[in-house]
PDB file of N, CA and C in Angstrom:
ATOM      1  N   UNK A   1       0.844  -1.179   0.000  1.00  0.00           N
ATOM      2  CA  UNK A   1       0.000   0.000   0.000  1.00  0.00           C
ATOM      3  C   UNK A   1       0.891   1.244   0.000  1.00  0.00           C
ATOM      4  N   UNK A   2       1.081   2.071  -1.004  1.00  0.00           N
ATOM      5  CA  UNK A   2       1.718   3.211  -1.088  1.00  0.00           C
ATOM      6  C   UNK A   2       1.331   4.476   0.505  1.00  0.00           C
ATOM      7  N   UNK A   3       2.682   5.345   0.836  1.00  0.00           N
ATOM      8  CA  UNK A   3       2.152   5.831   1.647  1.00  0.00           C
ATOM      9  C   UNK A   3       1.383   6.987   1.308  1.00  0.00           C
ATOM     10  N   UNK A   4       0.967   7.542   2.287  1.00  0.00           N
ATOM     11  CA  UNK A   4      -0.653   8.765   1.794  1.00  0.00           C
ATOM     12  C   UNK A   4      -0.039   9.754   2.998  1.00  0.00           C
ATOM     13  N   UNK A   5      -0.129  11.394   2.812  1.00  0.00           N
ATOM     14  CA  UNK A   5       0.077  12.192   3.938  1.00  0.00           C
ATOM     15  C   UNK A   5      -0.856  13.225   3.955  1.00  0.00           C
ATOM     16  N   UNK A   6      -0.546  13.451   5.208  1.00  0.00           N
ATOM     17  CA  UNK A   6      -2.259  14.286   5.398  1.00  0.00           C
ATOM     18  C   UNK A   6      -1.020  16.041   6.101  1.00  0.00           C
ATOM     19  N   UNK A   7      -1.872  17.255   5.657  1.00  0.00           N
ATOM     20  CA  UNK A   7      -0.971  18.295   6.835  1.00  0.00           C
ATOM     21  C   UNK A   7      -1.861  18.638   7.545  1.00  0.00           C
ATOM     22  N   UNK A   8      -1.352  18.777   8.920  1.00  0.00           N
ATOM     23  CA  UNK A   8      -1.857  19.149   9.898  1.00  0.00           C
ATOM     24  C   UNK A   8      -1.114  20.467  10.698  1.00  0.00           C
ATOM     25  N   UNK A   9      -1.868  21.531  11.222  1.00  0.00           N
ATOM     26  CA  UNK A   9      -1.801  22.480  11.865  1.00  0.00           C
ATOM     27  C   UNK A   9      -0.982  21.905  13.406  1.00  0.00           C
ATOM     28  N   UNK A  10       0.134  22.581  13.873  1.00  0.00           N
ATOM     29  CA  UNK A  10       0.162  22.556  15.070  1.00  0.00           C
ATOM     30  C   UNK A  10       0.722  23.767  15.840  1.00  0.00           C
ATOM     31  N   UNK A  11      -0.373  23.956  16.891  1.00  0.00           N
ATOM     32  CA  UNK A  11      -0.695  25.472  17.462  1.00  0.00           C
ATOM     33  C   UNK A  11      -0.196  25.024  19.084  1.00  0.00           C
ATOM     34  N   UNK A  12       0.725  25.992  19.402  1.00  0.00           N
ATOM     35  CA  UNK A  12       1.608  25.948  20.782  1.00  0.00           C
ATOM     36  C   UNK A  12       1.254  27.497  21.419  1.00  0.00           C
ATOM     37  N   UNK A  13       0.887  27.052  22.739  1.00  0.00           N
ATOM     38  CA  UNK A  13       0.829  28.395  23.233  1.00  0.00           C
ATOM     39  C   UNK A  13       1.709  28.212  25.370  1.00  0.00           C
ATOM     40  N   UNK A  14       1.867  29.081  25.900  1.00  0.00           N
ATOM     41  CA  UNK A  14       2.434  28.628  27.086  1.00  0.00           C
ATOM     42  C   UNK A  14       1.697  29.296  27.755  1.00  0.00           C
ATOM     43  N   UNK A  15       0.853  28.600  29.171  1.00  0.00           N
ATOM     44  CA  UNK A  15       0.459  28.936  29.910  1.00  0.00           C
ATOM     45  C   UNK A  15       0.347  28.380  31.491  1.00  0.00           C
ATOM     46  N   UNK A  16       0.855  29.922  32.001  1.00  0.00           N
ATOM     47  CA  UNK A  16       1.620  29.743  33.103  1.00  0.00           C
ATOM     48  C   UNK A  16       2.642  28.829  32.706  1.00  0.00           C
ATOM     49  N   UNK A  17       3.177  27.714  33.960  1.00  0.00           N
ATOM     50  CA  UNK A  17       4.772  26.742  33.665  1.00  0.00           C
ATOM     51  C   UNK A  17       4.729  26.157  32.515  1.00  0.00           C
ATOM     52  N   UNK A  18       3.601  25.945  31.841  1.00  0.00           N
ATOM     53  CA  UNK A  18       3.596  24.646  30.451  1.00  0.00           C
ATOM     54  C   UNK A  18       3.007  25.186  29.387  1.00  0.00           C
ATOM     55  N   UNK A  19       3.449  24.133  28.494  1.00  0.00           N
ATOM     56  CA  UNK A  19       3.227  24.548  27.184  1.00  0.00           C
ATOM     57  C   UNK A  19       1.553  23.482  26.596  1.00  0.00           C
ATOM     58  N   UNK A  20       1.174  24.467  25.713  1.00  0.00           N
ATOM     59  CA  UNK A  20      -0.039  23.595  25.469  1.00  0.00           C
ATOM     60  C   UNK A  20      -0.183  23.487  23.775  1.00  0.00           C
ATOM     61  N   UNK A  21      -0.334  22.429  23.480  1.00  0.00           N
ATOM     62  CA  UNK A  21      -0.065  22.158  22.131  1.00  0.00           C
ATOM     63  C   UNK A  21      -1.322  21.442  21.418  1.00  0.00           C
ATOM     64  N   UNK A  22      -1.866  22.190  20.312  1.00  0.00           N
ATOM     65  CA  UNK A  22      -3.049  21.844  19.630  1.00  0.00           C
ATOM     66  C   UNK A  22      -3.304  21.147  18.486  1.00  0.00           C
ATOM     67  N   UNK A  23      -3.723  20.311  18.083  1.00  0.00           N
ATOM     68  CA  UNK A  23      -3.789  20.500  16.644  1.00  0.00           C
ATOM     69  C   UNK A  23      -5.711  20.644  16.224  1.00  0.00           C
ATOM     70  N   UNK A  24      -5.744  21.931  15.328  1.00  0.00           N
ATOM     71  CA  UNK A  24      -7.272  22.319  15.274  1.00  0.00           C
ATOM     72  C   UNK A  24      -7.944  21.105  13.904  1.00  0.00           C
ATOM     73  N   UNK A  25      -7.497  20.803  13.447  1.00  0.00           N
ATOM     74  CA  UNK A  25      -8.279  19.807  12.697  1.00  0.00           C
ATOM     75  C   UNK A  25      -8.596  18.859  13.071  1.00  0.00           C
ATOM     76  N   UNK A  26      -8.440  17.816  14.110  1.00  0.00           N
ATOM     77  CA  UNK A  26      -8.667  16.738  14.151  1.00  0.00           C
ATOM     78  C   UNK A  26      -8.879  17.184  16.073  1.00  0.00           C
ATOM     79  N   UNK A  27      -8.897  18.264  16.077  1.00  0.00           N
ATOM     80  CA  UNK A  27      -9.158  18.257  17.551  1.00  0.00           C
ATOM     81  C   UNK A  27      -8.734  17.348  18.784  1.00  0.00           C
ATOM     82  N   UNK A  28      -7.300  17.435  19.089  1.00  0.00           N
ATOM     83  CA  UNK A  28      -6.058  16.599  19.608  1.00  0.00           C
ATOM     84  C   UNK A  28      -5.143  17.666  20.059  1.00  0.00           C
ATOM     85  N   UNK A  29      -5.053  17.646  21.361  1.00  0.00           N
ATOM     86  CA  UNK A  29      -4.307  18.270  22.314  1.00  0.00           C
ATOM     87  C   UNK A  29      -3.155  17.486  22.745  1.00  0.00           C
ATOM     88  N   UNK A  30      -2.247  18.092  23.681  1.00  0.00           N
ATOM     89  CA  UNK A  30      -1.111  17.852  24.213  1.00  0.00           C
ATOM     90  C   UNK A  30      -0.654  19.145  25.336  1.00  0.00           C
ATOM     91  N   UNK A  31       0.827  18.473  25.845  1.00  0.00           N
ATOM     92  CA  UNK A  31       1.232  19.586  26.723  1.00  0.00           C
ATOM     93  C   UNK A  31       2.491  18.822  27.276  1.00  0.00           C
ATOM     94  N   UNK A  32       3.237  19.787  27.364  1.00  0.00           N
ATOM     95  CA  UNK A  32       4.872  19.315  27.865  1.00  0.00           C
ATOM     96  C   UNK A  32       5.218  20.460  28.770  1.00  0.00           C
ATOM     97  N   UNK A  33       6.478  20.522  28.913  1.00  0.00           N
ATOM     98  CA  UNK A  33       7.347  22.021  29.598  1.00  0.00           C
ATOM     99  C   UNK A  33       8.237  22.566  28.728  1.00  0.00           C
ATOM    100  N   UNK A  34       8.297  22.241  27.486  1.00  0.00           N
ATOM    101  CA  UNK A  34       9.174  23.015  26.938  1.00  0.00           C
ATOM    102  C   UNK A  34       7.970  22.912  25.208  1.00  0.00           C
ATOM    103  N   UNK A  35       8.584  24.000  24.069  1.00  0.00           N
ATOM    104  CA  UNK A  35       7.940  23.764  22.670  1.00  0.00           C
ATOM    105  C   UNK A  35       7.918  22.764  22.341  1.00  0.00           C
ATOM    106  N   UNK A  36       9.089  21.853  22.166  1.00  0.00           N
ATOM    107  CA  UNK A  36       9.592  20.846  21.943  1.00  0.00           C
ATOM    108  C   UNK A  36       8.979  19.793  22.271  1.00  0.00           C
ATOM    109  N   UNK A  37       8.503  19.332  23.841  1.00  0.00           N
ATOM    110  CA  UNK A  37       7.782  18.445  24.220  1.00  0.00           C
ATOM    111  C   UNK A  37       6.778  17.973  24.304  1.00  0.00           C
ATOM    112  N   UNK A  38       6.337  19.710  24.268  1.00  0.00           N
ATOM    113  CA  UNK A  38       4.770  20.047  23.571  1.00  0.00           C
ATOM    114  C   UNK A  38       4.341  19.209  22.508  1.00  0.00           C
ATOM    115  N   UNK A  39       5.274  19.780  21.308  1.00  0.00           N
ATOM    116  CA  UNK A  39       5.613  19.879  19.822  1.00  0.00           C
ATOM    117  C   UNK A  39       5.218  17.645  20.065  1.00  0.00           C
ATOM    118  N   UNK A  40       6.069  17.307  20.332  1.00  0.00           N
ATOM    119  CA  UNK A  40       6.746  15.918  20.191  1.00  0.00           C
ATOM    120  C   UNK A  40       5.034  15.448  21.204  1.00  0.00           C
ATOM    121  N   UNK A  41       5.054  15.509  21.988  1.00  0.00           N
ATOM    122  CA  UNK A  41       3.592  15.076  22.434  1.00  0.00           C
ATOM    123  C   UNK A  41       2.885  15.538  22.065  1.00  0.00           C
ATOM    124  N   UNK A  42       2.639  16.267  21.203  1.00  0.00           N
ATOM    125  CA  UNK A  42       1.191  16.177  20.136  1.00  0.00           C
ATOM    126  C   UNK A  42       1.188  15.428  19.485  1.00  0.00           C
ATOM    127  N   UNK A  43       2.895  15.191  18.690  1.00  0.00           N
ATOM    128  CA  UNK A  43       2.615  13.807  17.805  1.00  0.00           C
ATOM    129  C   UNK A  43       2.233  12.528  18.077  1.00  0.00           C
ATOM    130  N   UNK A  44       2.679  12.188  19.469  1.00  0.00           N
ATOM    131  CA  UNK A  44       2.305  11.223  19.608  1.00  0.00           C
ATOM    132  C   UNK A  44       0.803  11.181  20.151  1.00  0.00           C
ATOM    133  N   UNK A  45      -0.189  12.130  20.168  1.00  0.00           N
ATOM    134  CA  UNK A  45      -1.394  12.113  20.043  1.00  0.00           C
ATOM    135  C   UNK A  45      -2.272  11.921  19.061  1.00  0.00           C
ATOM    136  N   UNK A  46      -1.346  12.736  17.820  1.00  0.00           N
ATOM    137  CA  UNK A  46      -2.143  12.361  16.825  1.00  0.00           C
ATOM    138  C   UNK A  46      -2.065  11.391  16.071  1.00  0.00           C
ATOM    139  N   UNK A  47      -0.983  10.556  16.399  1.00  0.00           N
ATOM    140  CA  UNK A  47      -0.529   8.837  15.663  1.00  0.00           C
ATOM    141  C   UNK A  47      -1.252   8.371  16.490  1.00  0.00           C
ATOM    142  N   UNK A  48      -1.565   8.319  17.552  1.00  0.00           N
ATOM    143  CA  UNK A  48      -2.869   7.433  18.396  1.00  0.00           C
ATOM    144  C   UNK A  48      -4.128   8.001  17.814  1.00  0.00           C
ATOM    145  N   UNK A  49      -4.171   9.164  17.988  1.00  0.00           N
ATOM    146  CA  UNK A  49      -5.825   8.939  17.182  1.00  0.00           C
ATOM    147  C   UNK A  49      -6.162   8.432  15.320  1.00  0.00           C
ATOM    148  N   UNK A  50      -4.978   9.125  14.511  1.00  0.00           N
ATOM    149  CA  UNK A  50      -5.316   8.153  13.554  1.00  0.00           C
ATOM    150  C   UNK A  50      -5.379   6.706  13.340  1.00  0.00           C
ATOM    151  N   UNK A  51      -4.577   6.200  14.551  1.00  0.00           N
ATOM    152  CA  UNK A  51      -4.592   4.424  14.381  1.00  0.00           C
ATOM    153  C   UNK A  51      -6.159   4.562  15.416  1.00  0.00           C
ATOM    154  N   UNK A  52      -6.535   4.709  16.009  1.00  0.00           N
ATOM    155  CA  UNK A  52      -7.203   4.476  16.932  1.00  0.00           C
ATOM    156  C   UNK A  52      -8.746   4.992  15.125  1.00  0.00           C
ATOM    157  N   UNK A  53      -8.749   5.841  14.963  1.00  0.00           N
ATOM    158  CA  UNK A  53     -10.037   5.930  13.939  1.00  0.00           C
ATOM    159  C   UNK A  53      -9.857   4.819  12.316  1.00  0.00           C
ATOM    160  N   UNK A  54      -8.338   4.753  12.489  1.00  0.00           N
ATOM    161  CA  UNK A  54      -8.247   3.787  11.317  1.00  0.00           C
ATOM    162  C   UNK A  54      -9.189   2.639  11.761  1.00  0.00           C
ATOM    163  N   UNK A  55      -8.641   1.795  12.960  1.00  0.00           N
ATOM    164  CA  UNK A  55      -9.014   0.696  13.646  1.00  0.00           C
ATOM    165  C   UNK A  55     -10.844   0.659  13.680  1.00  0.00           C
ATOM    166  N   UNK A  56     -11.177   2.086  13.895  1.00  0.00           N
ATOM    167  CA  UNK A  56     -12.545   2.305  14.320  1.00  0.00           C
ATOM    168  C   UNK A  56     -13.384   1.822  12.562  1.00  0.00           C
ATOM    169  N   UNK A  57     -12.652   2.197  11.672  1.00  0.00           N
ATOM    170  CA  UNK A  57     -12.999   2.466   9.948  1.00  0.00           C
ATOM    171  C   UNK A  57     -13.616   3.876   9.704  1.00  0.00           C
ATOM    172  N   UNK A  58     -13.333   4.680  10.758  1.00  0.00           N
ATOM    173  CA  UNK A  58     -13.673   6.185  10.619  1.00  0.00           C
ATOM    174  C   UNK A  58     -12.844   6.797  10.063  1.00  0.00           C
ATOM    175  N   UNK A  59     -11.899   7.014   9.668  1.00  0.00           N
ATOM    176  CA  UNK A  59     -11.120   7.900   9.094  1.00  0.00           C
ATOM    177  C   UNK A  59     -11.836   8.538   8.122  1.00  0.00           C
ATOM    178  N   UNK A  60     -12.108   7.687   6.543  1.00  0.00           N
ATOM    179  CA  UNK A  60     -12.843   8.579   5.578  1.00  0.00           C
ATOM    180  C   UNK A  60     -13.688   9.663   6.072  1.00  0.00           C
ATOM    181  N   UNK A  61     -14.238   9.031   6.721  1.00  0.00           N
ATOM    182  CA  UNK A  61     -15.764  10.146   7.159  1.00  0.00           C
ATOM    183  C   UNK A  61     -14.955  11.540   8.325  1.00  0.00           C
ATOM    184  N   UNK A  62     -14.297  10.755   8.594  1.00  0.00           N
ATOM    185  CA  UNK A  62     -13.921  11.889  10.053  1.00  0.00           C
ATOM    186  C   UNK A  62     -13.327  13.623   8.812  1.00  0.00           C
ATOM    187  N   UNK A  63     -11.787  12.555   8.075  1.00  0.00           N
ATOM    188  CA  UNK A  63     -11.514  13.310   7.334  1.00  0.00           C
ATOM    189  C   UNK A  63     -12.571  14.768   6.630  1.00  0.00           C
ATOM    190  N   UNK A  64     -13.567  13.649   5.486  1.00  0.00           N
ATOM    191  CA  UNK A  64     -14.552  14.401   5.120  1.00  0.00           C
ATOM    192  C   UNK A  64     -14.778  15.811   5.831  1.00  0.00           C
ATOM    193  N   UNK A  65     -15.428  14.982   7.017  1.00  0.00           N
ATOM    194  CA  UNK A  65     -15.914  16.010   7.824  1.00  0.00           C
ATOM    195  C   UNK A  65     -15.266  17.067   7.833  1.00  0.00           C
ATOM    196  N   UNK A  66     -13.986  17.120   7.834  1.00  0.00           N
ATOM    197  CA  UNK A  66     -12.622  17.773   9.125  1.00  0.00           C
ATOM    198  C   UNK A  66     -12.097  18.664   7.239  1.00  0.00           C
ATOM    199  N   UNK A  67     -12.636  18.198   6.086  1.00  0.00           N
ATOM    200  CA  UNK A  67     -12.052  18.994   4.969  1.00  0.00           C
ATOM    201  C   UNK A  67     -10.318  18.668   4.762  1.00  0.00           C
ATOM    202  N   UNK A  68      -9.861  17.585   5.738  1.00  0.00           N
ATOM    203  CA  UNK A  68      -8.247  17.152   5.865  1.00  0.00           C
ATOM    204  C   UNK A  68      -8.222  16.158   4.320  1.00  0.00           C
ATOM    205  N   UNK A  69      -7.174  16.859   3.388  1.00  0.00           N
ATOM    206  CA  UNK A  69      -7.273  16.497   2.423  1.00  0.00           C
ATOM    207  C   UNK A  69      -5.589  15.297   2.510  1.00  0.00           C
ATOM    208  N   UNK A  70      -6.233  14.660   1.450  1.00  0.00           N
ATOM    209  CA  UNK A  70      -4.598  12.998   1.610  1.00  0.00           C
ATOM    210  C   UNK A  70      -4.097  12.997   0.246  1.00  0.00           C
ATOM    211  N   UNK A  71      -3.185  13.632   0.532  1.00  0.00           N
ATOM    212  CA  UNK A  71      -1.830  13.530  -0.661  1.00  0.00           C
ATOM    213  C   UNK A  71      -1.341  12.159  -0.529  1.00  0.00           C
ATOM    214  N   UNK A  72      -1.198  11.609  -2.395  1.00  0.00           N
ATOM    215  CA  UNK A  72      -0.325  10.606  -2.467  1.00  0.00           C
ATOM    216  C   UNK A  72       0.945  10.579  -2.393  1.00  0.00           C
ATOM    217  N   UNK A  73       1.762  11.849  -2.436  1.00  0.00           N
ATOM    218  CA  UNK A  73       2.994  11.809  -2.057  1.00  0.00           C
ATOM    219  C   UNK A  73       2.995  13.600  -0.823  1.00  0.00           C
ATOM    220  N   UNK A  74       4.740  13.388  -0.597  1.00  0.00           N
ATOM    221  CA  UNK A  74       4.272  14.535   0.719  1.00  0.00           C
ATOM    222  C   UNK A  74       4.952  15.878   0.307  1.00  0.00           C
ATOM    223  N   UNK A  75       4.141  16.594   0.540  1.00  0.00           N
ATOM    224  CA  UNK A  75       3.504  17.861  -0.050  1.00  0.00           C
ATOM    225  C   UNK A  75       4.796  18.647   0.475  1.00  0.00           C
ATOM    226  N   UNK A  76       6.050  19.510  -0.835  1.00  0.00           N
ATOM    227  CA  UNK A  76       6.879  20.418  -0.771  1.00  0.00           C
ATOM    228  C   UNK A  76       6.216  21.476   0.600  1.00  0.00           C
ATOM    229  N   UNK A  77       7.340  21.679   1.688  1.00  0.00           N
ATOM    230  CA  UNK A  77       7.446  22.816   2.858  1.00  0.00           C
ATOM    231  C   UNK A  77       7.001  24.222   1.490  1.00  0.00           C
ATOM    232  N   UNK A  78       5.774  24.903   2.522  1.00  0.00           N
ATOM    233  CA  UNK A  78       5.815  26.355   1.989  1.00  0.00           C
ATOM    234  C   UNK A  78       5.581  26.972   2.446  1.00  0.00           C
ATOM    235  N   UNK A  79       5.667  28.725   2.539  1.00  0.00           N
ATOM    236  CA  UNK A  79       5.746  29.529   3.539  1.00  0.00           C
ATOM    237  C   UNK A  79       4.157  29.836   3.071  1.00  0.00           C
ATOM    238  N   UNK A  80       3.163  30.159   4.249  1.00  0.00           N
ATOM    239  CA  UNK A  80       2.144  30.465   3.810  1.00  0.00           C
ATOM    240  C   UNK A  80       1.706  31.298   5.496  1.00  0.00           C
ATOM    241  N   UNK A  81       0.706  32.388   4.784  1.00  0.00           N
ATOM    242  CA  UNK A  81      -0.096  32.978   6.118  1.00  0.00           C
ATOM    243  C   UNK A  81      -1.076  32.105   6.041  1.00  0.00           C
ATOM    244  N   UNK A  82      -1.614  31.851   7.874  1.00  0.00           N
ATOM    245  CA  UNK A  82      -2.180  31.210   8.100  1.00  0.00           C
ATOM    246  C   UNK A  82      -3.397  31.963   8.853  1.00  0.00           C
ATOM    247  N   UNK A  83      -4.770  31.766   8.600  1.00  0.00           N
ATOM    248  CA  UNK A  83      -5.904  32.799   8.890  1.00  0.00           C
ATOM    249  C   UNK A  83      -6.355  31.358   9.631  1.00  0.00           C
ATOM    250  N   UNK A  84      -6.505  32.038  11.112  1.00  0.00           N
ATOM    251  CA  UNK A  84      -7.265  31.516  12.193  1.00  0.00           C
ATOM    252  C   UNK A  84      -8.208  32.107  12.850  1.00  0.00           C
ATOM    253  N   UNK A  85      -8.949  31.769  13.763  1.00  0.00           N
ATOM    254  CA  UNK A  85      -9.908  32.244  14.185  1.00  0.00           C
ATOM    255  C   UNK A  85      -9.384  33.302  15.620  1.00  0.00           C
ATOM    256  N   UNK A  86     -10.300  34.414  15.843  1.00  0.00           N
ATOM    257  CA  UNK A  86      -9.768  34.929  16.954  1.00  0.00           C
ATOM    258  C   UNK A  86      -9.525  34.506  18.490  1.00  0.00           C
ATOM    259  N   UNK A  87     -10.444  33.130  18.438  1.00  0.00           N
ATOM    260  CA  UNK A  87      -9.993  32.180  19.753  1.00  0.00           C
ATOM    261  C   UNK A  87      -8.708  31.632  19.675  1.00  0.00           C
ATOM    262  N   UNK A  88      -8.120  31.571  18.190  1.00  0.00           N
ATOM    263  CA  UNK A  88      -6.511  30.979  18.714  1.00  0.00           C
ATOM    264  C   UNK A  88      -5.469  32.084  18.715  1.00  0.00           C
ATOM    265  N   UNK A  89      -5.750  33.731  19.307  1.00  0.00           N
ATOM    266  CA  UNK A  89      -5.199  34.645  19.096  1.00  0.00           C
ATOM    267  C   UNK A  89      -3.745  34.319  20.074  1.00  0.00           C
ATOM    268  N   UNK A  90      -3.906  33.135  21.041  1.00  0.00           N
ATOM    269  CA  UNK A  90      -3.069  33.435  22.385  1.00  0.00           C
ATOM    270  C   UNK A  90      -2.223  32.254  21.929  1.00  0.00           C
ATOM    271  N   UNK A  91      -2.097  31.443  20.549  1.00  0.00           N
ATOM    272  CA  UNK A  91      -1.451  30.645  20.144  1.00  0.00           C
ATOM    273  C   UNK A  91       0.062  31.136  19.168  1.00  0.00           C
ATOM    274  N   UNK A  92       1.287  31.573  20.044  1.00  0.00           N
ATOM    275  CA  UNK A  92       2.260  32.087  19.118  1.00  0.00           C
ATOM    276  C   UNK A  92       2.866  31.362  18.268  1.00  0.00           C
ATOM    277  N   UNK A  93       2.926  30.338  18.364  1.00  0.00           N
ATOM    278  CA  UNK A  93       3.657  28.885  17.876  1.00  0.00           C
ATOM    279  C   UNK A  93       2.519  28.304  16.707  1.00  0.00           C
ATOM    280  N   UNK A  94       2.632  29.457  15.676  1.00  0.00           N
ATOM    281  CA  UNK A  94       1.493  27.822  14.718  1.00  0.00           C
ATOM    282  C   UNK A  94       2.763  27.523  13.573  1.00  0.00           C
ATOM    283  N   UNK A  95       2.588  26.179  13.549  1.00  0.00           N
ATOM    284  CA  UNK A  95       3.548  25.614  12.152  1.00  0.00           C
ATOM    285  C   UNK A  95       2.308  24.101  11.733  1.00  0.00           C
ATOM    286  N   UNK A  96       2.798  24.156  10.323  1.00  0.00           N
ATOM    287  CA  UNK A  96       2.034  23.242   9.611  1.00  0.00           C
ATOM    288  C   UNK A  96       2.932  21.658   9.395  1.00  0.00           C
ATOM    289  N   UNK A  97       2.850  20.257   9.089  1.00  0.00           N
ATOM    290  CA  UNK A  97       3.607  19.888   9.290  1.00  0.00           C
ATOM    291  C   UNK A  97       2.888  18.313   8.254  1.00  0.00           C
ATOM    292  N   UNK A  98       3.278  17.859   7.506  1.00  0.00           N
ATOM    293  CA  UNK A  98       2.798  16.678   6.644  1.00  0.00           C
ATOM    294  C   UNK A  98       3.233  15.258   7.517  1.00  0.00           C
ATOM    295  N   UNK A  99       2.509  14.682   7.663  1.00  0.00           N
ATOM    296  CA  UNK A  99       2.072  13.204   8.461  1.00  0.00           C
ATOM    297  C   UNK A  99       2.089  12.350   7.639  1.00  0.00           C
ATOM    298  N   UNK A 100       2.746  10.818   7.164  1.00  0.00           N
ATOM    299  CA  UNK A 100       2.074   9.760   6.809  1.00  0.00           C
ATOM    300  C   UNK A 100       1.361   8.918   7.176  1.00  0.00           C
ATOM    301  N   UNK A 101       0.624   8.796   6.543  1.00  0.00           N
ATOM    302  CA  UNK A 101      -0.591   7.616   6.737  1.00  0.00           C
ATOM    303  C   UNK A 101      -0.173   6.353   6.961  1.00  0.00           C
ATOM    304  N   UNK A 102       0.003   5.637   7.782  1.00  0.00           N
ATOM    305  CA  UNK A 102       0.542   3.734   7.653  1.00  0.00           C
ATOM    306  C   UNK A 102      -0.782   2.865   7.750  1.00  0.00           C
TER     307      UNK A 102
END
């Protein structure tokens, strides 16, 4: 099965001692003490929830829903502005970041 990658948003903000780490599409949080740990425990949130909705056979539909589009190969880094909503105003840390699918 060829691999498939999906990009996903990830939004870091620090409050008070810790860091809190988002990702708004698939609605999957995290939190560490540093960006980094943040950063790195989100991923491993969101590799549990895609195996966890693969397993479920939700993915298609979730996707759908969520407008998260799946490249057959992984999509060239580009600099782009990113228009969010004014609830993630307190998020300084947004970077975008391509995932494979297994």
């Amino acid at each position: 099965m060829p691999v498939m990658y999906i990009v996903l948003t990830h939004m870091i903000s620090k409050e008070e001692k810790v860091f809190f780490a988002l990702c708004p599409e698939l609605d999957v949080g995290s939190q560490g003490e540093t960006v980094e740990e943040s950063d790195n425990n989100l991923k491993d949130a969101i590799l549990l929830y895609l195996d966890t909705i693969e397993e479920l056979g939700t993915r298609e539909y979730i996707f759908k829903k969520r407008n998260i589009k799946v490249y057959s190969h992984k999509p060239k880094p580009v600099l782009r502005k990113i228009s969010m909503p004014k609830s993630y105003d307190n998020f300084p840390f947004i970077t975008q970041e391509a995932m494979s699918l297994t």
